[in-house]
Protein backbone atom coordinates (compact mmCIF):
# COMPACT_ATOMS: atom_id res chain seq x y z
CA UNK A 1 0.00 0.00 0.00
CA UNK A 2 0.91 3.67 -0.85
CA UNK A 3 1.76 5.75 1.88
CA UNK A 4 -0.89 8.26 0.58
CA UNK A 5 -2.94 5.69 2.13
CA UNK A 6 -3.05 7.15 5.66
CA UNK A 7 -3.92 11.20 5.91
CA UNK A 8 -3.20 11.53 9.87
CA UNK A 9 -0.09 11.68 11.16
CA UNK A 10 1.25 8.54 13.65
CA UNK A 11 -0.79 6.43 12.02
CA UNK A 12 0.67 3.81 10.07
CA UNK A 13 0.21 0.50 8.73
CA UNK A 14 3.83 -0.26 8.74
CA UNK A 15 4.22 0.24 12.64
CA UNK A 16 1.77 -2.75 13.46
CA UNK A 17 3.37 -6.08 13.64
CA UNK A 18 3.26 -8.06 10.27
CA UNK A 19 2.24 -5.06 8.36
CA UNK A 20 2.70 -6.71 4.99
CA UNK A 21 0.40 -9.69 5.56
CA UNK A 22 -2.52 -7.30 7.43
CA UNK A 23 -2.17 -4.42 4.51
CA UNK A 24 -2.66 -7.25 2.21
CA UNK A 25 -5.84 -8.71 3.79
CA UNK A 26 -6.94 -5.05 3.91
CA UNK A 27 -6.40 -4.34 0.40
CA UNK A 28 -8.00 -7.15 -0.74
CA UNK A 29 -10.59 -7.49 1.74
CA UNK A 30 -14.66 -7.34 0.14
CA UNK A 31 -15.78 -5.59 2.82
CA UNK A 32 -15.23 -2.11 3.27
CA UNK A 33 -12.37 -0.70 5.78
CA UNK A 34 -11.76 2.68 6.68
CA UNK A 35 -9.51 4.73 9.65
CA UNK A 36 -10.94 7.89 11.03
CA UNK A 37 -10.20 10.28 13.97
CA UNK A 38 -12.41 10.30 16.80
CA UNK A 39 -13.26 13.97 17.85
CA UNK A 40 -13.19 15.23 14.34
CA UNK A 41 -14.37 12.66 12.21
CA UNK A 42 -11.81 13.03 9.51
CA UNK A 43 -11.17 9.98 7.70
CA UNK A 44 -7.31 8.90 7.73
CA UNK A 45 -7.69 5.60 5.41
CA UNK A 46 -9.82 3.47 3.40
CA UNK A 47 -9.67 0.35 2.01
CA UNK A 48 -10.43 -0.25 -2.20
CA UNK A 49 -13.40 -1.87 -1.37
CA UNK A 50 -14.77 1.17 0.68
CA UNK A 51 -13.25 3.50 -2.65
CA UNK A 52 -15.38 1.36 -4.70
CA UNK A 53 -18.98 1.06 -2.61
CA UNK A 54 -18.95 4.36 -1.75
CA UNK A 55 -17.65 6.31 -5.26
CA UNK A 56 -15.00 8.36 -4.05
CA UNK A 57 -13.18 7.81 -7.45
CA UNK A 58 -9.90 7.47 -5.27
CA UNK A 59 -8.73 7.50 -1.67
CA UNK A 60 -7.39 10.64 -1.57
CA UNK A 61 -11.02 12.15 -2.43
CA UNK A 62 -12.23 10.31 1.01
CA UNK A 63 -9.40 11.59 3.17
CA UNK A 64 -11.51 14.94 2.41
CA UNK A 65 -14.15 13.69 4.07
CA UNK A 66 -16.03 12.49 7.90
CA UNK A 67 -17.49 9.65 8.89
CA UNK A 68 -20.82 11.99 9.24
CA UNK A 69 -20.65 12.44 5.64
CA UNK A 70 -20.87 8.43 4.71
CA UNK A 71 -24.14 8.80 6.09
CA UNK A 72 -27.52 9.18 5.21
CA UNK A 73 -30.00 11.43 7.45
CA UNK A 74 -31.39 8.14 8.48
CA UNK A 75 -27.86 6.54 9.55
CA UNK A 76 -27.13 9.51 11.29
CA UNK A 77 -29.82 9.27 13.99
CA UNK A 78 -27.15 6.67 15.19
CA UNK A 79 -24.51 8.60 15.64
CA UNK A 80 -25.17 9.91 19.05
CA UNK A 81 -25.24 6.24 20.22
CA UNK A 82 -22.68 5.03 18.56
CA UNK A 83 -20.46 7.72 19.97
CA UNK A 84 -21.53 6.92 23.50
CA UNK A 85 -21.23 3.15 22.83
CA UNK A 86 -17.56 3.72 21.76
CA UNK A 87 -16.68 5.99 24.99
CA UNK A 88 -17.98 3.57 27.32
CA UNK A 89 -17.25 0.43 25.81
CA UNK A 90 -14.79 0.97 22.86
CA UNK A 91 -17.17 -1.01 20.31
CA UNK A 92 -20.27 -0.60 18.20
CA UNK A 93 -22.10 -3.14 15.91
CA UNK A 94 -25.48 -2.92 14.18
CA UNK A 95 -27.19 -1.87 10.89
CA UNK A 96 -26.58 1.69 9.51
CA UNK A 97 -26.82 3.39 5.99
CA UNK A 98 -24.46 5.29 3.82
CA UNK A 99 -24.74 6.68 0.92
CA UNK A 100 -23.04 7.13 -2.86
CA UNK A 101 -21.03 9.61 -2.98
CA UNK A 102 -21.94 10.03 -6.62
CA UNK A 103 -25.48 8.84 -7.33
CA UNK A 104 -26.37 9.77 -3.78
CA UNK A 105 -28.08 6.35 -3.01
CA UNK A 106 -28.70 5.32 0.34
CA UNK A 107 -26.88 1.50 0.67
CA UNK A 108 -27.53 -0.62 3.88
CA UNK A 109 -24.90 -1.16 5.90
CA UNK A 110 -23.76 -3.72 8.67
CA UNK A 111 -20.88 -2.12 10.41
CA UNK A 112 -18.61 -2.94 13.13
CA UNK A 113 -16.28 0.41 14.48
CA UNK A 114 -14.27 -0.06 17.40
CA UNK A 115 -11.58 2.01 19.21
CA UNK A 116 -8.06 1.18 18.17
CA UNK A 117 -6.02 4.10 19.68
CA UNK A 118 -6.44 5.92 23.27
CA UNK A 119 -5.40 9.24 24.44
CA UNK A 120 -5.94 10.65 28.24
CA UNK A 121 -9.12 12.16 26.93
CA UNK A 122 -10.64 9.16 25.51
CA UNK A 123 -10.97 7.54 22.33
CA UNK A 124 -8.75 9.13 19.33
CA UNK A 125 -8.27 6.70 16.36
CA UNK A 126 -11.65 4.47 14.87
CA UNK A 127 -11.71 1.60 12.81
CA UNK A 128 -14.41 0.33 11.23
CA UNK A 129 -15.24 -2.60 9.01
CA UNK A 130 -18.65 -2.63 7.20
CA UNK A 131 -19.92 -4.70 5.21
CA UNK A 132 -22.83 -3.84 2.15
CA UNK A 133 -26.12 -5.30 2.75
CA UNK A 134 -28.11 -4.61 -0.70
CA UNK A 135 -29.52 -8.32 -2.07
CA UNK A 136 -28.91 -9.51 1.26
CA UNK A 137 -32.31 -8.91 2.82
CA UNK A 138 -32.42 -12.07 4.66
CA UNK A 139 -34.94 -13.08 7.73
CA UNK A 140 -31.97 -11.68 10.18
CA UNK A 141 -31.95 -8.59 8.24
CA UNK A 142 -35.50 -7.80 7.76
CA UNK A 143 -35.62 -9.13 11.84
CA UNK A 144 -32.84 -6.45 12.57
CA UNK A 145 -34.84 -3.16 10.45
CA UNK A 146 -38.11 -4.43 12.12
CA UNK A 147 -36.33 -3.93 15.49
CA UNK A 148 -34.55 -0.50 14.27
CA UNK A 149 -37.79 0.61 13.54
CA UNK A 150 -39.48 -0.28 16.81
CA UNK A 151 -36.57 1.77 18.47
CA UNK A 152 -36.77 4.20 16.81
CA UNK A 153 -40.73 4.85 17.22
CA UNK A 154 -39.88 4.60 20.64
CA UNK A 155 -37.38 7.53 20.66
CA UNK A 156 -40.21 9.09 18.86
CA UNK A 157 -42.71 8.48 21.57
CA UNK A 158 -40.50 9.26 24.41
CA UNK A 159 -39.37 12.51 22.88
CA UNK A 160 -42.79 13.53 22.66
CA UNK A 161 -43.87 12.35 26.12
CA UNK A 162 -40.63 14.87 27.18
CA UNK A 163 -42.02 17.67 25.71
CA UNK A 164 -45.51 17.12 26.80
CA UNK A 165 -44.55 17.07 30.38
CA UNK A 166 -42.21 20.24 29.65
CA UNK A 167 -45.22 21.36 28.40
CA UNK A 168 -47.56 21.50 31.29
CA UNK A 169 -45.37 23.35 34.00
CA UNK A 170 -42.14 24.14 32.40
CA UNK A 171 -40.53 27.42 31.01
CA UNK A 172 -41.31 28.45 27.42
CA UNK A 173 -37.47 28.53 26.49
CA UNK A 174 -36.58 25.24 27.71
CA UNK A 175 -39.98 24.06 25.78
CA UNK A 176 -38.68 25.42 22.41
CA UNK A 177 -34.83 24.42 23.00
CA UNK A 178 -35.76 20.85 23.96
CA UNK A 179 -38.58 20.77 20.87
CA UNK A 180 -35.67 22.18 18.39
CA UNK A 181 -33.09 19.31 19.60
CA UNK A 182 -35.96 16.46 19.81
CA UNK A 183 -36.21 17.26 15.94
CA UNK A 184 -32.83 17.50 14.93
CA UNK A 185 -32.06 14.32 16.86
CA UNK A 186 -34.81 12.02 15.66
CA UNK A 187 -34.91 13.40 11.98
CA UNK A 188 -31.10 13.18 11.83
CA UNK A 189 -30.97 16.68 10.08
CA UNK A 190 -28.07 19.35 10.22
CA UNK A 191 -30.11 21.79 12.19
CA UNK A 192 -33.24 22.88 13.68
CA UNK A 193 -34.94 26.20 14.85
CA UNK A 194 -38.36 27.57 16.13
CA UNK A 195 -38.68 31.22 15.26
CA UNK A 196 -41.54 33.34 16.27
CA UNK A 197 -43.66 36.09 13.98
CA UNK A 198 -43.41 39.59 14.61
CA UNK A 199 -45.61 41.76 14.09
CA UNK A 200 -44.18 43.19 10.79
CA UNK A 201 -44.42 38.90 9.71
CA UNK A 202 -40.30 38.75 10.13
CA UNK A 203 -39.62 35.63 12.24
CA UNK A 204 -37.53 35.91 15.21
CA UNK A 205 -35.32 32.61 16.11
CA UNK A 206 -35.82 31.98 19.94
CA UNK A 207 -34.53 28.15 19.94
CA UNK A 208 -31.82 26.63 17.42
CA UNK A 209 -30.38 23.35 17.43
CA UNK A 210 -27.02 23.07 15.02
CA UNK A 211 -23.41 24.29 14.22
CA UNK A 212 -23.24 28.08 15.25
CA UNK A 213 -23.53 30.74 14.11
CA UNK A 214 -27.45 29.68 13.97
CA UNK A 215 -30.00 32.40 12.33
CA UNK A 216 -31.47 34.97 13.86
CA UNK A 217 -33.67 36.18 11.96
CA UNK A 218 -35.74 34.61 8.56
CA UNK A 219 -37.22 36.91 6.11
CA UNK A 220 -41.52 36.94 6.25
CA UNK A 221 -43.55 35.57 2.93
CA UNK A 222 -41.76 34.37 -0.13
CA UNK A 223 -38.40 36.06 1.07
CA UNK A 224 -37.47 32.24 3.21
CA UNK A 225 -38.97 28.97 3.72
CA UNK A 226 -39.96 29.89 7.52
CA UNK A 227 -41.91 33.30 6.36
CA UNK A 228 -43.70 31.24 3.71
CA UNK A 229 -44.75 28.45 5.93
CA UNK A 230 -45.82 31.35 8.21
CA UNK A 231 -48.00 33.22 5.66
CA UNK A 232 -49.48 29.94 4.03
CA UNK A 233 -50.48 28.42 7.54
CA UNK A 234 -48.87 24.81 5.94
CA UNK A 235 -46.25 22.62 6.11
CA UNK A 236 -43.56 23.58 3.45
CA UNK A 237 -41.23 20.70 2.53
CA UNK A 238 -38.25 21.54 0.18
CA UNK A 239 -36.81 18.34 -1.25
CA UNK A 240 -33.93 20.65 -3.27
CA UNK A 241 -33.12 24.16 -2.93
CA UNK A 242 -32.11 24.22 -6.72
CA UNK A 243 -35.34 23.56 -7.74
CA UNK A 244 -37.56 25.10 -5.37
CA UNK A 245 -39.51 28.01 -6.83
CA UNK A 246 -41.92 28.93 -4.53
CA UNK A 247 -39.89 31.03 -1.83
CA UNK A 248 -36.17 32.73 -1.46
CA UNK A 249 -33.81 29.90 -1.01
CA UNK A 250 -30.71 32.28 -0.51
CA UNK A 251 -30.71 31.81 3.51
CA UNK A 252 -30.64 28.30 2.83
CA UNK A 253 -27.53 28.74 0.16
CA UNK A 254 -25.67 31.11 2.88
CA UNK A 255 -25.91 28.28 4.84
CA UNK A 256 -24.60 24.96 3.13
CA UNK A 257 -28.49 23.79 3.53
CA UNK A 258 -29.86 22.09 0.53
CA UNK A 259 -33.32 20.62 2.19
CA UNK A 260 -35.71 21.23 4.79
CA UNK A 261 -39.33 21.17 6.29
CA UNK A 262 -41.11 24.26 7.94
CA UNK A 263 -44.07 23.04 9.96
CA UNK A 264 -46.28 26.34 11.64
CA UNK A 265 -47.07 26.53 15.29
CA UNK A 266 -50.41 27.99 16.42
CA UNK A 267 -54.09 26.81 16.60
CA UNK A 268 -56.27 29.78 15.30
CA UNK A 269 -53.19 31.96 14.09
CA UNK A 270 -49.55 31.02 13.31
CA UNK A 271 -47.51 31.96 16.27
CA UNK A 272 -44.60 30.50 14.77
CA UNK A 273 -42.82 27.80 12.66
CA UNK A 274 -40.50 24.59 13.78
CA UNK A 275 -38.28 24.08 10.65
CA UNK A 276 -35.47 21.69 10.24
CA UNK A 277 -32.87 21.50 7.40
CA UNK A 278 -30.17 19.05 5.61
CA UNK A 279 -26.83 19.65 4.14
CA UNK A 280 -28.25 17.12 1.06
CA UNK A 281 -31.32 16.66 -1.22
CA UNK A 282 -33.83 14.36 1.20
CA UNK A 283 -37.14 13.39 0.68
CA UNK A 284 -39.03 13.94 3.75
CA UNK A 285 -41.37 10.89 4.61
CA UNK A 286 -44.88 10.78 6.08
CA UNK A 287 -43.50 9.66 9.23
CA UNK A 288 -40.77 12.52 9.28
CA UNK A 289 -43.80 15.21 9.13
CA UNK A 290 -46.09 13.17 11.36
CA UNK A 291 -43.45 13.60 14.06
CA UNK A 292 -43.00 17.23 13.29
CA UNK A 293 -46.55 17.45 13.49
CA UNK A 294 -46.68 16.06 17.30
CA UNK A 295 -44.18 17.97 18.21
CA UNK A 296 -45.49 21.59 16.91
CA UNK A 297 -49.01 20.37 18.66
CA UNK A 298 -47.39 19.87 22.06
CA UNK A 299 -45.98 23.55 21.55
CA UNK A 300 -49.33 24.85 20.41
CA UNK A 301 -50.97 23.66 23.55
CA UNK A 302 -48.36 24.92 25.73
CA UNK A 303 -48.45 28.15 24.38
CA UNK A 304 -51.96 28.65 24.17
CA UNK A 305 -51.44 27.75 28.25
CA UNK A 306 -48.80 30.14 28.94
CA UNK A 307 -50.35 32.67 27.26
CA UNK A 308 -54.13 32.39 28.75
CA UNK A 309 -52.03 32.33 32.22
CA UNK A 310 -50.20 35.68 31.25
CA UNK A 311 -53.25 37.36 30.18
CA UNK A 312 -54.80 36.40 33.81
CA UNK A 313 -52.21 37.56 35.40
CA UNK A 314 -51.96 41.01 33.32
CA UNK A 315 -55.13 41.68 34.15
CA UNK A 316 -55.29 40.80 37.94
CA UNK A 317 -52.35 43.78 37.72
CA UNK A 318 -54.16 46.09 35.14
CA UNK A 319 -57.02 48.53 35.22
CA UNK A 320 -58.99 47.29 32.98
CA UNK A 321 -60.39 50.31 31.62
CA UNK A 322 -57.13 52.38 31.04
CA UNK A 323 -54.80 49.57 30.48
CA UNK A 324 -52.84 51.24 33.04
CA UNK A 325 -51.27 49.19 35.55
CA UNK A 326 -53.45 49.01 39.09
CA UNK A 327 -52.92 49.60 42.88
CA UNK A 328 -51.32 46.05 43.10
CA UNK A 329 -48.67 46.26 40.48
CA UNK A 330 -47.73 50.00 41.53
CA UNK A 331 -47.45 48.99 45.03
CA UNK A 332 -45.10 45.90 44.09
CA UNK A 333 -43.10 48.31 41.68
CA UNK A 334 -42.43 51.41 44.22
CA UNK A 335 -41.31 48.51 46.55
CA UNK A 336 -38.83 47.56 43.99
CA UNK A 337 -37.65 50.94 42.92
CA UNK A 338 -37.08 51.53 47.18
CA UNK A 339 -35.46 48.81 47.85
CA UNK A 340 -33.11 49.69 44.70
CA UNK A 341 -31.85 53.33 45.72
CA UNK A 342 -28.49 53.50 46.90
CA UNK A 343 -27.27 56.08 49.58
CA UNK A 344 -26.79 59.16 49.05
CA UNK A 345 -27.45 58.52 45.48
CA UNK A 346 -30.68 59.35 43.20
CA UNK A 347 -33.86 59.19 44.35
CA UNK A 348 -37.81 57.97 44.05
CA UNK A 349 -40.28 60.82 43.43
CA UNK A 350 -43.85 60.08 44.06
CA UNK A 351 -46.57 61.83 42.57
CA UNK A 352 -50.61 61.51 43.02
CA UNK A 353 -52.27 63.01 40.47
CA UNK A 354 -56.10 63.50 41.27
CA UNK A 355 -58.77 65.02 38.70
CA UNK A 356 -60.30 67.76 40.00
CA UNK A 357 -63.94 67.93 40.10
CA UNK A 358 -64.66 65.20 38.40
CA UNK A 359 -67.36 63.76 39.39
CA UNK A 360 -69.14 66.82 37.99
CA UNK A 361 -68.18 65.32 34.19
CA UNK A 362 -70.07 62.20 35.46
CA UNK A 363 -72.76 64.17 36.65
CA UNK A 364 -73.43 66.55 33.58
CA UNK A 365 -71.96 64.51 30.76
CA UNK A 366 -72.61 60.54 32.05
CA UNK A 367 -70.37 57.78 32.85
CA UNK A 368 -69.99 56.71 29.25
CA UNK A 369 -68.04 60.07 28.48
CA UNK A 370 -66.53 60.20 31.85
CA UNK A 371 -64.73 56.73 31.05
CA UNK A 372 -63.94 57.90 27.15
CA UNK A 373 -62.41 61.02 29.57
CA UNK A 374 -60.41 58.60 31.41
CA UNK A 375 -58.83 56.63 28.51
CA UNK A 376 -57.57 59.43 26.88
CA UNK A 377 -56.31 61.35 30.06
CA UNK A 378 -54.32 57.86 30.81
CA UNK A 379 -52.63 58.09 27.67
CA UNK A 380 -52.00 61.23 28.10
CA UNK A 381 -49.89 61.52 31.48
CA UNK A 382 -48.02 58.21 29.56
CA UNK A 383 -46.56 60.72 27.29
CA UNK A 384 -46.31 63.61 29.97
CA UNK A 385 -43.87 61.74 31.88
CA UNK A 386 -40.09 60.50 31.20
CA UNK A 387 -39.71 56.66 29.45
CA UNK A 388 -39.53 54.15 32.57
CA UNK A 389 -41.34 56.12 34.68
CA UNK A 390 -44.77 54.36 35.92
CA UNK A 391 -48.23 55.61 35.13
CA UNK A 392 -51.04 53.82 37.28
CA UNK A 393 -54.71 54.37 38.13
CA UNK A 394 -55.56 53.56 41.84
CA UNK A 395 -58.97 53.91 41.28
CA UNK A 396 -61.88 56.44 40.09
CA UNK A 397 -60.29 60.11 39.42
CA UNK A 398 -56.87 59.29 40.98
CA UNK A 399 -53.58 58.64 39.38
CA UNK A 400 -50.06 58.08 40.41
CA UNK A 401 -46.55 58.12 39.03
CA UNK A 402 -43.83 56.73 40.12
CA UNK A 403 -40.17 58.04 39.10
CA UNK A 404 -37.05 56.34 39.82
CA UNK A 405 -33.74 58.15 39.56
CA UNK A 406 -34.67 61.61 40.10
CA UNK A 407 -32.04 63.84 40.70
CA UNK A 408 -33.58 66.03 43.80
CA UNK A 409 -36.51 68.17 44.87
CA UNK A 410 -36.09 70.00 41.50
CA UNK A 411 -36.53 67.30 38.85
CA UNK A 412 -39.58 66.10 40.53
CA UNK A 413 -41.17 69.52 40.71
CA UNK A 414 -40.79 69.95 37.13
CA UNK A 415 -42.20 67.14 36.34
CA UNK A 416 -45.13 67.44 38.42
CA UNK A 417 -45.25 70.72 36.37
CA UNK A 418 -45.13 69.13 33.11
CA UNK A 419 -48.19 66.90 33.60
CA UNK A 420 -50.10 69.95 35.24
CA UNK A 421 -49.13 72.10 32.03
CA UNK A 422 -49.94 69.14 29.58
CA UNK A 423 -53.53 69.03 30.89
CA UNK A 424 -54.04 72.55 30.16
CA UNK A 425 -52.93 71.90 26.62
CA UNK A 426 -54.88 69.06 26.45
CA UNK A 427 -58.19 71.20 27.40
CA UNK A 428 -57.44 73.70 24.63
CA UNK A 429 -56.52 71.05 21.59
CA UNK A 430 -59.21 69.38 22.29
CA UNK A 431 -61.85 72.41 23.27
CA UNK A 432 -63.14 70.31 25.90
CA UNK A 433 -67.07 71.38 26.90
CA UNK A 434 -65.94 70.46 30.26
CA UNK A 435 -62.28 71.26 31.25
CA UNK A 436 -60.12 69.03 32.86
CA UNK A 437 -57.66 69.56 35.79
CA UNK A 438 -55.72 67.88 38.44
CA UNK A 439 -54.17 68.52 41.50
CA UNK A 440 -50.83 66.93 41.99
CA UNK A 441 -48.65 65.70 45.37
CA UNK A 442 -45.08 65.18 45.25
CA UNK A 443 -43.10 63.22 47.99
CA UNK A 444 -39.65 62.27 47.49
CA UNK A 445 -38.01 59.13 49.14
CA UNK A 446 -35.56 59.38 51.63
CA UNK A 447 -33.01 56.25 53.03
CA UNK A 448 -35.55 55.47 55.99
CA UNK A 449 -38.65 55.96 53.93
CA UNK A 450 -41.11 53.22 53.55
CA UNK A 451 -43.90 53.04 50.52
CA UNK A 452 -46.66 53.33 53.43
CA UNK A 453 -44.71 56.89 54.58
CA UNK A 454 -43.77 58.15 51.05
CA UNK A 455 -48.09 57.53 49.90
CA UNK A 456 -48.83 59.52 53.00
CA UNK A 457 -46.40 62.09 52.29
CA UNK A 458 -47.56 62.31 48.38
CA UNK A 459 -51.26 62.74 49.58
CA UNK A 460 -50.37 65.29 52.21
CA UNK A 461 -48.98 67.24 49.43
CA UNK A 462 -52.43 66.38 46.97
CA UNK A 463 -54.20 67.82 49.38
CA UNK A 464 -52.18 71.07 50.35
CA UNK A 465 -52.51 71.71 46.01
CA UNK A 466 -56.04 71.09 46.07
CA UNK A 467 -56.50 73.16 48.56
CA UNK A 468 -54.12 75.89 46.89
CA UNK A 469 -56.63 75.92 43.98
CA UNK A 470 -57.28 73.82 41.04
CA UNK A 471 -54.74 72.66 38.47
CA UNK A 472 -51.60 73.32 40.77
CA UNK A 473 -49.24 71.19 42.62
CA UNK A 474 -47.28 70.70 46.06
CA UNK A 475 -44.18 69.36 46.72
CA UNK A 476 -43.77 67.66 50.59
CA UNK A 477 -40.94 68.84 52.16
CA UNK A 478 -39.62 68.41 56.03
CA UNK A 479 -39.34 71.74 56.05
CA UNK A 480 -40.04 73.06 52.84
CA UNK A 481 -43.52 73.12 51.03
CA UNK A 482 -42.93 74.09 47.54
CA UNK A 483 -45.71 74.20 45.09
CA UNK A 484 -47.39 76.09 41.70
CA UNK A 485 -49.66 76.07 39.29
CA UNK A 486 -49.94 75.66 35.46
């Protein structure tokens, strides 16, 4: 044998003991032989018989290659096992399938692969002796892909049982990561993802199973596979990017992916899609899609769970007329932003904003345009105030903001006077028939100050601006009561 043989370095035939006779057996050997690194997969030699079966043209083609490319999708389901099976016990044997590198056809496969070189880190040289199975579909055979399939419907079925009980308590994100490796594992494809719709229809990746850099984005419609499946509501299989005229296939081509399958997520809307993708031309089966099917039903019944139990909760914290949040989300939120100021550094403003005179709009104008009043006044002091700062109705006529990170007495004053001033604007863009003020409180926090004091101190100061006249505002102060008016 040629010494162009062997690709990886230390490993040679003419090192083991009666080199001559072995190389000879090798060479002449039916069944296929081939050498290959363990971590990297690289093959190192192969024998003429494996040149041959497999259509590499020469050996020095295959030292090109990995072990993962000899297989099909389907042989590659495997992989993980045998990998395991040769860490533990340094030996694998069972029925596989590669495939021609030429005509691309799948060819059964009974291999044997065993460890034949150690390092401290484990396994580090393979060999592997196959032998090809087409015409031989004997009663062992047929016993042996009967048994492969039972397996593997079990993998199936325990996958799915894994994401069903994800499904009932667990986190979304470890849902959609464990449903994106489930389907790259069992379908024996490159990679997998589960990207969400946006609202302008682009689809956001939140899980991805596969060689990094994954996607993080696909383009909506015909500009991917992902965005059709999501605009058609239907399962999209692509048996060959060159052919495919339907949808954009230049993601794919960025990414070495020739094939794939988009399957959408969602009952009554698509919230999503679950795609997975080959390196090679595949034809996906029924049984392929039927599995991609369970899986994307498990997610649609988890979401449609985590999202009725977010809505509850959203509104058990929101009014529900202004949208605003309510008295029990405030309170939990000006705990938070407390507990969060450092000494001696910026501080929490509190202000209570309450209408003035407004049951009088009830009175005169009824409820119906009192409520209208409300919505629009709570969108309002949303854009009066800074961005973060929280906007919340306690109830009836009476508002409250609170502002973390204010600078001093100052800062909160002029905000207090911004909201005052924005309802007079309000009252003459809109030429309201009945005007529309508010008296405002302003407490600041101190180091010692509790949520229970700073309320008390923000409607001491309410009351000192109502009392001032209507439309101004107070600021509470130890010794300093500051206020104004619009």
């Amino acid at each position: 044998m040629q010494d162009g043989r062997f690709a990886a370095e230390g490993v040679s035939m003419e090192s083991l003991p009666d080199s001559r006779m072995l190389l000879a057996v090798l060479e002449h050997s039916p069944a296929l032989v081939f050498v290959s690194e363990f971590v990297s997969g690289r093959i190192v030699y192969v024998n003429p018989a494996g040149v041959g079966v497999l259509g590499f043209g020469d050996a020095v083609h295959a030292y090109s290659r990995t072990t993962a490319e000899l297989f099909t999708d389907v042989g590659l389901v495997q992989a993980r096992d045998v990998e395991s099976a040769l860490a533990d016990r340094g030996e694998w044997t069972g029925l596989t399938e590669f495939r021609h590198f030429v005509t691309g056809e799948p060819i059964p496969m009974l291999i044997s692969t065993f460890v034949l070189e150690y390092t401290e880190t484990g396994p580090s040289v393979i060999g592997s002796i196959a032998q090809d199975r087409r015409g031989a579909e004997g009663d062992e055979q047929r016993l042996q892909r009967a048994l492969g399939e039972s397996a593997y419907r079990a993998r199936e079925q325990q996958a799915i049982a894994d994401l069903s009980q994800l499904a009932v308590g667990g986190d979304l994100d470890e849902l959609l990561t464990a449903a994106a490796g489930a389907a790259a594992a069992l379908m024996g494809v490159h990679c997998s993802s589960i990207a969400r719709v946006a609202d302008d229809d682009e689809l956001t990746v939140l899980a991805y199973r596969g060689p990094e850099p994954g996607p993080k984005t696909f383009a909506p419609g015909p500009g991917s596979q992902p965005g059709y499946a999501a605009a058609d509501g239907s399962v999209v299989v692509c048996t060959d990017r060159v052919h495919e005229t339907r949808f954009s296939t230049v993601g794919m081509s960025g990414r070495g992916l020739e094939s794939g399958v988009c399957v959408p997520i969602g009952s009554d809307a698509v919230w999503g899609v679950l795609t997975a993708h080959s390196l090679r031309p595949r034809e996906y089966t029924d049984r392929d899609l039927n599995f991609l099917r369970s899986v994307t039903a498990v997610l649609s019944a988890a979401i449609r769970r985590i999202e009725a139990e977010a809505a509850l909760v959203h509104q058990s914290l929101h009014d529900p007329l202004t949208g605003l949040p309510n008295r029990t989300l405030v309170r939990r939120r000006l705990d938070e932003a407390l507990d969060a100021v450092p000494r001696g550094g910026p501080r929490v403003a509190l202000l209570l904003v309450d209408l003035d005179d407004f049951k009088t709009v009830n009175d005169s104008l009824g409820h119906a345009v009192g409520d209208d009043a409300l919505i629009v006044l709570a969108r309002h002091l949303r854009s009066a105030v800074r961005p973060g700062d929280t906007v919340a109705r306690l109830g009836g006529d009476e508002f409250v903001v609170v502002c973390e990170h204010v600078a001093g007495a100052a800062e909160a004053v002029a905000i207090a006077a911004r909201i005052a001033g924005s309802f007079a604007d309000l009252n003459r863009a809109r030429s309201l028939e009945w005007p529309i003020s508010a008296s405002i409180g302003v407490a600041l926090s101190d180091p010692e100050c509790t949520r229970e004091e700073l309320v008390r101190r923000a409607d001491s100061a309410m009351y000192r601006a109502k009392a001032a006249g209507a439309g101004g505002y107070a600021l509470y102060d130890d010794t300093f009561q500051g206020g104004g008016r619009a």
